[in-house]
C-alpha atoms as a PDB file:
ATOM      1  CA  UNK A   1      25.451  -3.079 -16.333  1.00  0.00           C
ATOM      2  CA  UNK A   2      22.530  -4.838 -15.305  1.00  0.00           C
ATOM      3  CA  UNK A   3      22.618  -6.968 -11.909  1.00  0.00           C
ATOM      4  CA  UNK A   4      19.545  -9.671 -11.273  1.00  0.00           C
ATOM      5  CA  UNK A   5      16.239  -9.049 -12.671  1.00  0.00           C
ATOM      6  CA  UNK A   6      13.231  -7.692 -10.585  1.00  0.00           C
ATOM      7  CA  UNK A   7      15.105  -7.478  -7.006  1.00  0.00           C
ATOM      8  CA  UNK A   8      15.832  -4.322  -6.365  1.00  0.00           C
ATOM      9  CA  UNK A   9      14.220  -2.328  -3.654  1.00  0.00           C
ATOM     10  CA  UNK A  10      14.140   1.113  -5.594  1.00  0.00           C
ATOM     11  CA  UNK A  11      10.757   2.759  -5.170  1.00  0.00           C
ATOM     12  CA  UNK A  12       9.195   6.462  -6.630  1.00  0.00           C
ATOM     13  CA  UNK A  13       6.464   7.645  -5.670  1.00  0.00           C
ATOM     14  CA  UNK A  14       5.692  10.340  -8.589  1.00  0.00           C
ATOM     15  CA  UNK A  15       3.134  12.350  -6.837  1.00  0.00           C
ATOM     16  CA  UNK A  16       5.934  13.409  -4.347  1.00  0.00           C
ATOM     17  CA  UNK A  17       8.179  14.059  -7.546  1.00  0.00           C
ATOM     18  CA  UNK A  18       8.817  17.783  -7.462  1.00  0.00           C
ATOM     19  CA  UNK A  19      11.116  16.982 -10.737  1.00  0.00           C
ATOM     20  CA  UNK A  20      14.612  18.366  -9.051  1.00  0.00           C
ATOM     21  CA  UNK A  21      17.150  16.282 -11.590  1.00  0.00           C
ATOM     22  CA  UNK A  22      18.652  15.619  -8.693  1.00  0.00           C
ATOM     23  CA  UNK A  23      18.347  11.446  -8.934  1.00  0.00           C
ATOM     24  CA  UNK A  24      19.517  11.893 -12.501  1.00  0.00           C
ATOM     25  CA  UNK A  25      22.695  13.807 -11.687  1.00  0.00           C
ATOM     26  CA  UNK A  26      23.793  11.689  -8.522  1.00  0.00           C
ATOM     27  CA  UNK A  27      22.474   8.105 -10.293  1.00  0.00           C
ATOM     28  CA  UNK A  28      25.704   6.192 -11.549  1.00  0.00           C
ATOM     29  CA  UNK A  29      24.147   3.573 -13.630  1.00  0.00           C
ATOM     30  CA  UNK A  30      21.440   5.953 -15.300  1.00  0.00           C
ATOM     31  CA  UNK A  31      18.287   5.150 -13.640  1.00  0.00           C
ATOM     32  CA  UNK A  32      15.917   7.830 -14.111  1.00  0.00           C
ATOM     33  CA  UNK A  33      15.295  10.556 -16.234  1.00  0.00           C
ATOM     34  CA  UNK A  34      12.977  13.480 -15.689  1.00  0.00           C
ATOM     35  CA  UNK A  35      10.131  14.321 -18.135  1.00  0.00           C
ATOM     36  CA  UNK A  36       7.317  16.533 -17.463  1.00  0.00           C
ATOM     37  CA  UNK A  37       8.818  17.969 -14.778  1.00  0.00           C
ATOM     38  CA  UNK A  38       8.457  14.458 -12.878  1.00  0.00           C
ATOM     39  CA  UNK A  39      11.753  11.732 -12.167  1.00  0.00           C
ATOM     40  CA  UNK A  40      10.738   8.358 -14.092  1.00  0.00           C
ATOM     41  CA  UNK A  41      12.787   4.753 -13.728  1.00  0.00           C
ATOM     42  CA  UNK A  42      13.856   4.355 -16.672  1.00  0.00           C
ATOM     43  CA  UNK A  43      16.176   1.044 -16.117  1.00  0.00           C
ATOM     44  CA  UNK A  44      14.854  -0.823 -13.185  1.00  0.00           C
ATOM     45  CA  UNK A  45      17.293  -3.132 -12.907  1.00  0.00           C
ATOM     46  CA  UNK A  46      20.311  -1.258 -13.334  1.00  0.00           C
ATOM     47  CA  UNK A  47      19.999   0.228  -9.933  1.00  0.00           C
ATOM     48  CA  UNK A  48      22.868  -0.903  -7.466  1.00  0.00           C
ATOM     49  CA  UNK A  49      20.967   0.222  -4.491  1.00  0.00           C
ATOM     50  CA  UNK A  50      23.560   2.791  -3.504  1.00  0.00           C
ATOM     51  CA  UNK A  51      21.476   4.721  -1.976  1.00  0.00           C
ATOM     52  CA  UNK A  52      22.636   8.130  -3.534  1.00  0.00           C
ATOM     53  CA  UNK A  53      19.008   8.840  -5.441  1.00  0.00           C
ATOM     54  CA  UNK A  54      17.190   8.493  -2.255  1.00  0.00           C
ATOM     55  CA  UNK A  55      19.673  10.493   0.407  1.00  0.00           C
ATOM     56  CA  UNK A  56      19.724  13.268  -2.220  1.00  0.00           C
ATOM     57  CA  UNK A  57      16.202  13.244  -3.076  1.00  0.00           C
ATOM     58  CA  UNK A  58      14.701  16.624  -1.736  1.00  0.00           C
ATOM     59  CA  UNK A  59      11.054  15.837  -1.589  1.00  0.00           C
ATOM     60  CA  UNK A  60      11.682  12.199  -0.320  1.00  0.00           C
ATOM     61  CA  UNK A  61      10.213  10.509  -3.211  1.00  0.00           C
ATOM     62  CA  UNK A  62      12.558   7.853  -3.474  1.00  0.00           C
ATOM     63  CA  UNK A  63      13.352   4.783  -1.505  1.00  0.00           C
ATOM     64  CA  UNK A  64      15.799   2.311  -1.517  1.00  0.00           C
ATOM     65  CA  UNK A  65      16.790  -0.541   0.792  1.00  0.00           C
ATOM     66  CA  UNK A  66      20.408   0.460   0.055  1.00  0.00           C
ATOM     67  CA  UNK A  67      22.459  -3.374  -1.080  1.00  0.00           C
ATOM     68  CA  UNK A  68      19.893  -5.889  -0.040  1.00  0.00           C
ATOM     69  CA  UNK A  69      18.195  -6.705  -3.255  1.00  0.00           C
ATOM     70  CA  UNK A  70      20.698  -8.385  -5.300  1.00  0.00           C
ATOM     71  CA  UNK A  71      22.149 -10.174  -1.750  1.00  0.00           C
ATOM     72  CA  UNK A  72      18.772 -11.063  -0.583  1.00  0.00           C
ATOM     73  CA  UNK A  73      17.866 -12.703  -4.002  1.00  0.00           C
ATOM     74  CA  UNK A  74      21.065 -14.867  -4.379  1.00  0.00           C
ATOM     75  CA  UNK A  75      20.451 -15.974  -0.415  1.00  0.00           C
ATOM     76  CA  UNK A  76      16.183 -16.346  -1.457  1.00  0.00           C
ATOM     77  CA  UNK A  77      17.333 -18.532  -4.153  1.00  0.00           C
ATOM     78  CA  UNK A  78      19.874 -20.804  -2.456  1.00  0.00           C
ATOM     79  CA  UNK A  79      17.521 -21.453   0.817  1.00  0.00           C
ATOM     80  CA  UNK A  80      14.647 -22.312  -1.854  1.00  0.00           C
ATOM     81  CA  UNK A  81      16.873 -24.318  -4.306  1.00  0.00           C
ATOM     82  CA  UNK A  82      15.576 -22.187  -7.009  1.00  0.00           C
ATOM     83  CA  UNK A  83      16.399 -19.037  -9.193  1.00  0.00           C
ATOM     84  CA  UNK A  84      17.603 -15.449  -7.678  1.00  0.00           C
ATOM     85  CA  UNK A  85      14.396 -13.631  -6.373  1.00  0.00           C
ATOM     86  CA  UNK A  86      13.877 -11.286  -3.930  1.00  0.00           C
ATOM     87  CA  UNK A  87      10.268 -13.076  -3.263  1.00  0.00           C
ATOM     88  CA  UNK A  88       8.331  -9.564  -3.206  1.00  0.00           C
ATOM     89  CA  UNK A  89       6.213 -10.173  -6.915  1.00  0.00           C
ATOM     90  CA  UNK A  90       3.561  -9.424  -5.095  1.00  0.00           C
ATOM     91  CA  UNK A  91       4.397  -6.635  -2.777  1.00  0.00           C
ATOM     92  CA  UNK A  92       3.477  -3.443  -4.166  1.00  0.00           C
ATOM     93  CA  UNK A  93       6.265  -1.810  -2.487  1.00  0.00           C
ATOM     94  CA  UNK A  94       8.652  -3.281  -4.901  1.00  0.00           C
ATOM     95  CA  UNK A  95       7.526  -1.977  -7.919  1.00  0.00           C
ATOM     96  CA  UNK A  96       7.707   1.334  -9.762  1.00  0.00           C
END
């Protein structure tokens, strides 16, 4: 299941990584995998913002505004008469 495309709020900062699993196991939609002993997004935009990768993350290398992507693209869109986006293209913060 995929929800809108390039909102959600999911960061990882790999160098914090200490390659636990731990994202993997509590992820419902499949989000990461581990390789090299380091968590990688695999599917982006499958994330639900939950929350459940970052709470159980032990070296606090995730982040994730839990449910305000998908909500604050719909509203971002409507307000601006335009498509779904979460208007943060350029912010570094929401990007892998």
């Amino acid at each position: 299941m995929q929800y809108l495309r390039n909102v959600v709020t999911l960061t990882l900062d790999t160098r914090q990584c200490n390659g636990c699993g731990m994202c993997v196991e509590v992820c419902p939609h499949g989000v990461f995998v581990v390789e090299d002993r380091k968590a990688r997004i695999i599917d982006r935009d499958a994330c639900m913002e939950c929350g459940a990768c970052a709470r159980n993350c032990t070296s606090e290398a995730l982040s994730v505004h839990a449910g305000v992507g998908c909500a604050a693209a719909v509203l971002n869109g409507m307000f601006r008469g335009g498509p779904p986006t979460c208007d943060c293209s350029a912010n570094s913060e929401c990007h892998e």
